[in-house]
N, C-alpha and C. Protein backbone atom coordinates (compact mmCIF):
# COMPACT_ATOMS: atom_id res chain seq x y z
N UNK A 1 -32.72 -51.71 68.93
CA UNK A 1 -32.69 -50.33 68.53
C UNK A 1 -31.42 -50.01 67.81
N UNK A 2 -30.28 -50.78 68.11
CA UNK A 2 -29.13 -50.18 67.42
C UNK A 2 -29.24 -50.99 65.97
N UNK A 3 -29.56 -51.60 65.93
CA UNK A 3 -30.31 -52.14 64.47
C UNK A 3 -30.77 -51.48 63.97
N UNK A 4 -31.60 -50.35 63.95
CA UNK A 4 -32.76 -49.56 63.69
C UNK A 4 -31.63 -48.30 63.51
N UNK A 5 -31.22 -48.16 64.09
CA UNK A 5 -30.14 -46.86 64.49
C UNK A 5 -29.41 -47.21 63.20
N UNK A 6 -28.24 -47.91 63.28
CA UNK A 6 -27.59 -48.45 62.10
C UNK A 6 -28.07 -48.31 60.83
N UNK A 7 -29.72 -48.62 60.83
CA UNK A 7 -30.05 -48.94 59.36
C UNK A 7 -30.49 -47.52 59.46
N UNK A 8 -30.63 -46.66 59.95
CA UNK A 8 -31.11 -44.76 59.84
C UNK A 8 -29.71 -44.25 59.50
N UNK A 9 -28.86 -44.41 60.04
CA UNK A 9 -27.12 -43.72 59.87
C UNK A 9 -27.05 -44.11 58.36
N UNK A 10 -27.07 -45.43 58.12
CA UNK A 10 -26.79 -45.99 56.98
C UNK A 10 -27.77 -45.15 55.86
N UNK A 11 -28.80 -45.60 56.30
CA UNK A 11 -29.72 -44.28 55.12
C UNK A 11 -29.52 -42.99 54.74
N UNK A 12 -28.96 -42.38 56.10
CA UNK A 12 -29.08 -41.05 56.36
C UNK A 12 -27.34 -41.17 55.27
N UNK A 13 -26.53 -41.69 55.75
CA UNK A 13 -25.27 -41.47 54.70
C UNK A 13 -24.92 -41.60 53.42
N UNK A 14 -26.08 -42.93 53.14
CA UNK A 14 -26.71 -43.19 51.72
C UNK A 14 -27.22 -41.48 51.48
N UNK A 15 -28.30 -40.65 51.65
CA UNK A 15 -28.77 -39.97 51.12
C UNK A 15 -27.87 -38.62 51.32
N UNK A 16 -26.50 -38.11 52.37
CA UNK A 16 -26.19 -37.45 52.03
C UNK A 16 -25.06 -37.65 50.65
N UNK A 17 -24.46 -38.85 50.68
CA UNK A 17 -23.42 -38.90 49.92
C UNK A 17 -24.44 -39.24 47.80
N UNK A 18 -25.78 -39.54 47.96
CA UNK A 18 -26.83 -39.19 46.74
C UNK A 18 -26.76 -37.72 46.47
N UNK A 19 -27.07 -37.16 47.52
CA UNK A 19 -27.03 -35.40 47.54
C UNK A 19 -25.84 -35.29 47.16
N UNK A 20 -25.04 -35.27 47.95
CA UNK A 20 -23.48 -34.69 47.24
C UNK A 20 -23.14 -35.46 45.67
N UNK A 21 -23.67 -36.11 45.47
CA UNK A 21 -22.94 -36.97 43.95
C UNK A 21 -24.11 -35.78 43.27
N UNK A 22 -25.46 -35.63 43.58
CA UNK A 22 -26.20 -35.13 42.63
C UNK A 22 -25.48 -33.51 42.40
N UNK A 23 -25.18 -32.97 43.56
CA UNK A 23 -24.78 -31.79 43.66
C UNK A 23 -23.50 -31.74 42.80
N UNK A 24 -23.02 -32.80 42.83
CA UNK A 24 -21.65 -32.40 42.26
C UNK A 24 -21.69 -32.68 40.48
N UNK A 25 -22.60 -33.84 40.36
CA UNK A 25 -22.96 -33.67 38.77
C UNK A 25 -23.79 -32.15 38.59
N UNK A 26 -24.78 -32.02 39.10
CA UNK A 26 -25.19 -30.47 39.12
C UNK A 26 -23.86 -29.34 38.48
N UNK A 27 -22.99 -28.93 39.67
CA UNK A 27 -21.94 -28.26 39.58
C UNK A 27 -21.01 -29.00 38.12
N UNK A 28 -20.82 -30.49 37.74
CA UNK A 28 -20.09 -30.52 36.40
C UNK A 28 -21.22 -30.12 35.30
N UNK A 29 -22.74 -30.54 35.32
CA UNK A 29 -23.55 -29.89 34.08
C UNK A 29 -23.34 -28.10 34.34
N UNK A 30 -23.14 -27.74 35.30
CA UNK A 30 -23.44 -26.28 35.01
C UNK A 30 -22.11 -25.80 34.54
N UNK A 31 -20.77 -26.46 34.50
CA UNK A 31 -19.40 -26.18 34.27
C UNK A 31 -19.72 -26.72 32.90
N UNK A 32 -20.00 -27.89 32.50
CA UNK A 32 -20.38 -27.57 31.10
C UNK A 32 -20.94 -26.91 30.34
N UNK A 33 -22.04 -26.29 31.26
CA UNK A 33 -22.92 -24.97 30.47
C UNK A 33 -22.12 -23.72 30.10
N UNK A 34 -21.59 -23.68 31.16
CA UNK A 34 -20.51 -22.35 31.37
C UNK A 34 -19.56 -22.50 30.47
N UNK A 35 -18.88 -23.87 30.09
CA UNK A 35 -17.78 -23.77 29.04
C UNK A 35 -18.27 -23.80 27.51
N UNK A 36 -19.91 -24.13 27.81
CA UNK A 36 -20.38 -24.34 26.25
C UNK A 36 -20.49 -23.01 25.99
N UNK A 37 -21.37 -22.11 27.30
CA UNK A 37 -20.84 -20.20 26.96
C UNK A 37 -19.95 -19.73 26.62
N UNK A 38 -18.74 -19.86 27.24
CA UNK A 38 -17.49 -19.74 27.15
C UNK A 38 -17.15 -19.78 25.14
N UNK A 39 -17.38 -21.12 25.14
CA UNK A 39 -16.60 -21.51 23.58
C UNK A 39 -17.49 -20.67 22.77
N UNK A 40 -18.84 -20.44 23.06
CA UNK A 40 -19.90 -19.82 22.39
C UNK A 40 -19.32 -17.79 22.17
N UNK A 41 -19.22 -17.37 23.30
CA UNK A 41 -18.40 -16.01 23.39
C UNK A 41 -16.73 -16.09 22.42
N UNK A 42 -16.78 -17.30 22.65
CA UNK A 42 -14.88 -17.19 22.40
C UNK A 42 -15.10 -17.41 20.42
N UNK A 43 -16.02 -17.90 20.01
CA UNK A 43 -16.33 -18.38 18.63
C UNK A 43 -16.83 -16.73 17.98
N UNK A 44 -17.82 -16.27 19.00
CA UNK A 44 -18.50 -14.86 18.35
C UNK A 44 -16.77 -13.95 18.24
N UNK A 45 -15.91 -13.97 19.31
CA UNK A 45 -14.92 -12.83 19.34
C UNK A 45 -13.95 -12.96 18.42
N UNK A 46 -13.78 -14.50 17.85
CA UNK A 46 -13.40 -14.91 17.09
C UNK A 46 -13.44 -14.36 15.54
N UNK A 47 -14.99 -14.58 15.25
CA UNK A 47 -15.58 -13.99 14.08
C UNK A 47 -15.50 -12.28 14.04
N UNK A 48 -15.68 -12.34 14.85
CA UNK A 48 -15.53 -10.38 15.26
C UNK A 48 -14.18 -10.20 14.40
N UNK A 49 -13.32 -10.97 15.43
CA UNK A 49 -11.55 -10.68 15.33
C UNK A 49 -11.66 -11.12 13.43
N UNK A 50 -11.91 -12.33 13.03
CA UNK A 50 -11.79 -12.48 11.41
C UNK A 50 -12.47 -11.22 10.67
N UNK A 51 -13.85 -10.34 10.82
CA UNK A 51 -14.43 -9.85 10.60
C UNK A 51 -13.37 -8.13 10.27
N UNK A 52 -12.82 -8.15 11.31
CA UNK A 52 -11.94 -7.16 11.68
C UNK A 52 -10.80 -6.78 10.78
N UNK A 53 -10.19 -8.38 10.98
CA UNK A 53 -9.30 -8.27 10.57
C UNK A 53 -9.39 -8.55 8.58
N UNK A 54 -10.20 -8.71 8.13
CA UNK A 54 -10.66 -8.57 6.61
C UNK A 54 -11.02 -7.38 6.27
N UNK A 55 -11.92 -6.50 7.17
CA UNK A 55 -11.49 -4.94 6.77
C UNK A 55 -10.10 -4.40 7.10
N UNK A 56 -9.11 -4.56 8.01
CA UNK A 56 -7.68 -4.03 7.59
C UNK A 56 -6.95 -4.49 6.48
N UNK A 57 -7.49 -5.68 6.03
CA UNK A 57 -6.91 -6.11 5.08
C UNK A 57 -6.94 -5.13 3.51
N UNK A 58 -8.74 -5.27 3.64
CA UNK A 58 -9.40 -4.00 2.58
C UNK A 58 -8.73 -2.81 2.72
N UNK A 59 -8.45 -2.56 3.74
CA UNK A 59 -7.96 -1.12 4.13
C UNK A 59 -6.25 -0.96 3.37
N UNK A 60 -5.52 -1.99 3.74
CA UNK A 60 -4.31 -2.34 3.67
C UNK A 60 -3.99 -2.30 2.12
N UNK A 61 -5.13 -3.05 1.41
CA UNK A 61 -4.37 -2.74 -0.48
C UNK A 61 -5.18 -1.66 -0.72
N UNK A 62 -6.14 -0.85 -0.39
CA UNK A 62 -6.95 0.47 -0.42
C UNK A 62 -5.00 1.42 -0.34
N UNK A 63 -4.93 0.92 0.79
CA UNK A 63 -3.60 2.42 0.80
C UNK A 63 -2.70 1.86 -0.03
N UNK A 64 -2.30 0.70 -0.10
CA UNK A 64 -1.07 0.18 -0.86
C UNK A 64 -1.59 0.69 -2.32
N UNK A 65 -2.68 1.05 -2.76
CA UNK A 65 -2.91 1.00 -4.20
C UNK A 65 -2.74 2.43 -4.21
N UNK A 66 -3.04 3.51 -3.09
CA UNK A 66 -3.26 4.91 -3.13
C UNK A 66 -1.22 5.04 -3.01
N UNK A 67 -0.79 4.27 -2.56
CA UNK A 67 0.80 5.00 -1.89
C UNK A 67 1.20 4.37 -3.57
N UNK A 68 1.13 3.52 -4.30
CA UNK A 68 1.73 3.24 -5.82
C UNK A 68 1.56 4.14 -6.61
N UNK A 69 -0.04 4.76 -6.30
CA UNK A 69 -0.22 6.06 -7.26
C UNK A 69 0.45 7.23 -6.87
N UNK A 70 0.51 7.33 -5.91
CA UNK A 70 1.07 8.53 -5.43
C UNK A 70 2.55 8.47 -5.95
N UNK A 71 3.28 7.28 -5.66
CA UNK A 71 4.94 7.13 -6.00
C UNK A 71 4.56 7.22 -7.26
N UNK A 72 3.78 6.79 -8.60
CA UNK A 72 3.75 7.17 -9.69
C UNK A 72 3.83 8.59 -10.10
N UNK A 73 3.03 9.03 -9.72
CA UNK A 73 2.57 10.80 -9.21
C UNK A 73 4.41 11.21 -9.61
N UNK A 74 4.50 10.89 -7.94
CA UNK A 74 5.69 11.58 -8.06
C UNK A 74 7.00 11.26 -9.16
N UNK A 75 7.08 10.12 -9.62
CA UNK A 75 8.03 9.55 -10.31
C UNK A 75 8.03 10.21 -11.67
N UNK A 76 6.41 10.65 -12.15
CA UNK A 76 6.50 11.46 -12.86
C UNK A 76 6.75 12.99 -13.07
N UNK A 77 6.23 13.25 -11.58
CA UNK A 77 7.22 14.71 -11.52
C UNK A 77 8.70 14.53 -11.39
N UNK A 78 9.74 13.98 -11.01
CA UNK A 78 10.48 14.03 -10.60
C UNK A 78 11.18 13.91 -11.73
N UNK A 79 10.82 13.26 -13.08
CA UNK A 79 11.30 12.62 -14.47
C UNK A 79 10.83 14.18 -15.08
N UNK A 80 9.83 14.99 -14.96
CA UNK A 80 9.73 16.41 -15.50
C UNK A 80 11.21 17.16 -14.84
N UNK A 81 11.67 16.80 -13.74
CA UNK A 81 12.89 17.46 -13.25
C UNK A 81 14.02 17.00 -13.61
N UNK A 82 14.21 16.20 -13.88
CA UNK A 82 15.45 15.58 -14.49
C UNK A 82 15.86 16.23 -16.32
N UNK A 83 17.09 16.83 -16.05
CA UNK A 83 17.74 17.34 -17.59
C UNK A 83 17.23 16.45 -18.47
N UNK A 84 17.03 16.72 -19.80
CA UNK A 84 17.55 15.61 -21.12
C UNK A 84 18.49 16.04 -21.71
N UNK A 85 18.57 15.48 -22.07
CA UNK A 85 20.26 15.39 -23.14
C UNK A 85 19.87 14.97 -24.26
N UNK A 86 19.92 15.86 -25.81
CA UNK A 86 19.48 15.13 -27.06
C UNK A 86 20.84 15.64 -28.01
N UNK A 87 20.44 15.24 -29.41
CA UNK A 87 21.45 15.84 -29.75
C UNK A 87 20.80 15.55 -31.43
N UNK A 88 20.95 16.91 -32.29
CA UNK A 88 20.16 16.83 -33.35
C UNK A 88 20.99 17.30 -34.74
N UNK A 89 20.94 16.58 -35.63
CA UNK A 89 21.80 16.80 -36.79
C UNK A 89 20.74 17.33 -37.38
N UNK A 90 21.00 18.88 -37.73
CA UNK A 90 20.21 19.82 -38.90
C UNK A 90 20.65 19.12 -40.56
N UNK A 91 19.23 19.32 -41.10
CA UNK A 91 19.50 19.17 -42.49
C UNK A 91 19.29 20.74 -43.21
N UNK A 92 18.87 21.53 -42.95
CA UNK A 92 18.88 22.53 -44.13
C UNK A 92 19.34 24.07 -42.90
N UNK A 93 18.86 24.06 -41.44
CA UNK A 93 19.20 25.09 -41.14
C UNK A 93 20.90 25.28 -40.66
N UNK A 94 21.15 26.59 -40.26
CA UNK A 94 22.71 26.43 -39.79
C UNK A 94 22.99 26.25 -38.27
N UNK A 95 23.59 25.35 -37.72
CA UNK A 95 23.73 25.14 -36.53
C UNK A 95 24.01 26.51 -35.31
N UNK A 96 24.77 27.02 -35.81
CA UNK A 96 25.33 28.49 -35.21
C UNK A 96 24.10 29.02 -34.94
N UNK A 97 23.97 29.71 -35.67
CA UNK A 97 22.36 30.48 -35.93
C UNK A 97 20.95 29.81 -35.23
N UNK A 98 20.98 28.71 -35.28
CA UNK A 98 19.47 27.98 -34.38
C UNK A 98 20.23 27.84 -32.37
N UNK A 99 21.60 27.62 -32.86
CA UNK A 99 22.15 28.05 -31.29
C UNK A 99 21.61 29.09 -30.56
N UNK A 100 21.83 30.42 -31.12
CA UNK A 100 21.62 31.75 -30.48
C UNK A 100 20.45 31.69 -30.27
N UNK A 101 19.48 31.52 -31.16
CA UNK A 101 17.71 31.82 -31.15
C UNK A 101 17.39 30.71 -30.19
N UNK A 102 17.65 29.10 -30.07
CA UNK A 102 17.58 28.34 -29.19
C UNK A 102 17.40 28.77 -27.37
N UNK A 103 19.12 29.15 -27.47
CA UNK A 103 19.42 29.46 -26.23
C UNK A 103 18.55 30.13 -25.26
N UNK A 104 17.99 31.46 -26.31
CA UNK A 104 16.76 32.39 -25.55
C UNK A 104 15.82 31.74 -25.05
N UNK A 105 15.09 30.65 -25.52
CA UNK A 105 13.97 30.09 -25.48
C UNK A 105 13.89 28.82 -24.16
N UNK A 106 15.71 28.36 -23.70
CA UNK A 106 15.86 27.26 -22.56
C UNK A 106 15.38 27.82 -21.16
N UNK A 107 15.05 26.60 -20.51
CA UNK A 107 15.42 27.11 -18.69
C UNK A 107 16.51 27.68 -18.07
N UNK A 108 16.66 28.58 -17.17
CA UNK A 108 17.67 28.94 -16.64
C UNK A 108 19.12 27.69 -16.73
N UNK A 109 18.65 26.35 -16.28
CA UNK A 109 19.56 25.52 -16.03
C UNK A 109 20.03 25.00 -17.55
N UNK A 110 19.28 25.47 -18.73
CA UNK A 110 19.50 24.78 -20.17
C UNK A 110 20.67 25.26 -20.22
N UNK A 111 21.61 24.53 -21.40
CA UNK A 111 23.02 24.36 -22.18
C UNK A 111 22.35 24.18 -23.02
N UNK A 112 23.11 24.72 -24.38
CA UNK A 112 23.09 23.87 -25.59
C UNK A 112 24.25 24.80 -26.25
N UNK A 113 24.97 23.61 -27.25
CA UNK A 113 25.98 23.91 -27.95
C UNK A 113 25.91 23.70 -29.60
N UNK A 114 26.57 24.39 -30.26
CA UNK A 114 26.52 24.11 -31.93
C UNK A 114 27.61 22.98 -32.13
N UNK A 115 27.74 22.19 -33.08
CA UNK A 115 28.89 21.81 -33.77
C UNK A 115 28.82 22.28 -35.13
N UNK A 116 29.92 22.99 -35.62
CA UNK A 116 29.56 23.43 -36.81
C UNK A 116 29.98 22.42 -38.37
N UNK A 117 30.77 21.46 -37.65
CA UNK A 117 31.37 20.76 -38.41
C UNK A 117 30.06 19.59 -38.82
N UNK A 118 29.48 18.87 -37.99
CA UNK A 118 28.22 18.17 -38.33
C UNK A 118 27.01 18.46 -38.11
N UNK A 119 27.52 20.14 -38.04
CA UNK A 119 25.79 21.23 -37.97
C UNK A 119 24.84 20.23 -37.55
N UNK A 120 25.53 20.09 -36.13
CA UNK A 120 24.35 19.72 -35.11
C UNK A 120 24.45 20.53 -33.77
N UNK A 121 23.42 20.10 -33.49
CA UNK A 121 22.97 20.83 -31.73
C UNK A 121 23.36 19.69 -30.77
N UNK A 122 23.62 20.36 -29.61
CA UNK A 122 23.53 19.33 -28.62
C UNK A 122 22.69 20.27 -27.34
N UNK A 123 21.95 19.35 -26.81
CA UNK A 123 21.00 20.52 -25.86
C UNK A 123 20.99 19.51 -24.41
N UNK A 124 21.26 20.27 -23.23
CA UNK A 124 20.89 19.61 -22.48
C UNK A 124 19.72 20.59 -21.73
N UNK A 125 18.55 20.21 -21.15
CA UNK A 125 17.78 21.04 -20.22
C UNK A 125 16.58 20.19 -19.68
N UNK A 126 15.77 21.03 -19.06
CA UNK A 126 14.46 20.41 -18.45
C UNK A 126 13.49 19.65 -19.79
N UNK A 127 12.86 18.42 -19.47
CA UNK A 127 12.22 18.61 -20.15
C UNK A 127 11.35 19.21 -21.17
N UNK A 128 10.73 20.43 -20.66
CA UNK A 128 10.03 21.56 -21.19
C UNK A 128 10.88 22.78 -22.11
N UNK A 129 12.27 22.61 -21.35
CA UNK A 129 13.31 23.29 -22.71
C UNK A 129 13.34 22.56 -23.92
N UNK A 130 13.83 21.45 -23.11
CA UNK A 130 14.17 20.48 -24.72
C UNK A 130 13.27 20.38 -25.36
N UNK A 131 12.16 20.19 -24.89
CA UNK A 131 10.66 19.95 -26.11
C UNK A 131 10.51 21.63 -26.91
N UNK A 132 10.24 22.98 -26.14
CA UNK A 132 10.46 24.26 -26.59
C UNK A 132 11.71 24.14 -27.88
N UNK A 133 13.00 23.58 -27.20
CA UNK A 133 13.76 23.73 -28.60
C UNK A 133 13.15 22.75 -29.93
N UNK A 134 13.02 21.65 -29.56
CA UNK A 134 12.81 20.75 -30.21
C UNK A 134 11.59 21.73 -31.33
N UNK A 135 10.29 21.81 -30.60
CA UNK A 135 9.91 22.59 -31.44
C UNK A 135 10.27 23.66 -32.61
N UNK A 136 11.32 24.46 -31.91
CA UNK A 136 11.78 25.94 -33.08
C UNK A 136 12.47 24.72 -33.86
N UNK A 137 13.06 24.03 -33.50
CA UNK A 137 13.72 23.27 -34.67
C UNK A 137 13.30 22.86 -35.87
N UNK A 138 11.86 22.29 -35.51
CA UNK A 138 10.56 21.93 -36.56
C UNK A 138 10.30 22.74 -37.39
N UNK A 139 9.92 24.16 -36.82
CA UNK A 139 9.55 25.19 -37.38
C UNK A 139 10.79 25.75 -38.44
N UNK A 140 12.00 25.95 -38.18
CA UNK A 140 13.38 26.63 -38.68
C UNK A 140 14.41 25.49 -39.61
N UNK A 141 14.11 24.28 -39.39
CA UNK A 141 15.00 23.25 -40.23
C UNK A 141 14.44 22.87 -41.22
N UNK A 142 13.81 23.74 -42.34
CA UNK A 142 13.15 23.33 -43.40
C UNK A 142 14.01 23.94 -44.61
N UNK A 143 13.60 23.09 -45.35
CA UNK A 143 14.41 24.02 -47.05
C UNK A 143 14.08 25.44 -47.30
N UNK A 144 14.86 26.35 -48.33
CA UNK A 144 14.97 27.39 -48.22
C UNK A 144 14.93 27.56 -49.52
């Protein structure tokens, strides 16, 4: 009987330690399943995250192109605020005389001066003065 006994223990340990090997490949295929999920979730969040991050990108020269125009914008107002300074040698009118009538016509902040010696002007003002003078000049520096 202990023959018999022996060869039952022996079986019986044979088949738990079959069970446990099966169980435990079991438990590594299902840890592979789980990590093939895993990489599978981690690949989608991935694409998400690239997906994402290519619209901030769009987004990113969208404003960079809107903030250049805008600094243009302003660069051009800011160049309407800035004085000019010209300075104009008359051929037929008299410097004195386009002074006075000039002057009326500048911005508060305009200057302008005669030289009478090389009957010229010198004007400093806003843009919009200097072009205003510039104009009467057109009109008034002609032959007589």
């Amino acid at each position: 009987m202990s023959k018999k006994l022996a060869v039952m223990v022996f079986l019986t340990l044979n088949l738990v330690i079959i069970s446990w090997l099966l169980a435990s490949a079991a438990a590594d295929e299902k840890t592979d399943i789980d990590r093939e999920v895993q990489i599978h979730e981690l690949r989608e969040k991935i694409q998400e995250l690239e997906s994402a991050l290519e619209e901030r990108e769009r987004e990113l020269v969208e404003l960079t192109a809107r903030l250049e125009h805008k600094r243009a914008d302003m660069e051009r107002e800011r160049e309407k605020e800035r004085p000019k300074l010209v300075m104009i040698s008359l051929k037929h009118a008299d410097a004195l005389n386009l002074e006075e009538i000039i002057a009326k016509f500048l911005t508060p902040s305009g200057i302008i001066a005669a030289d009478p010696d090389s009957n010229s002007l010198v004007i400093k003002d806003l843009p919009e003065g200097v072009e205003t003078a510039l104009k009467i000049i057109r009109e008034l520096d002609v032959p007589r």
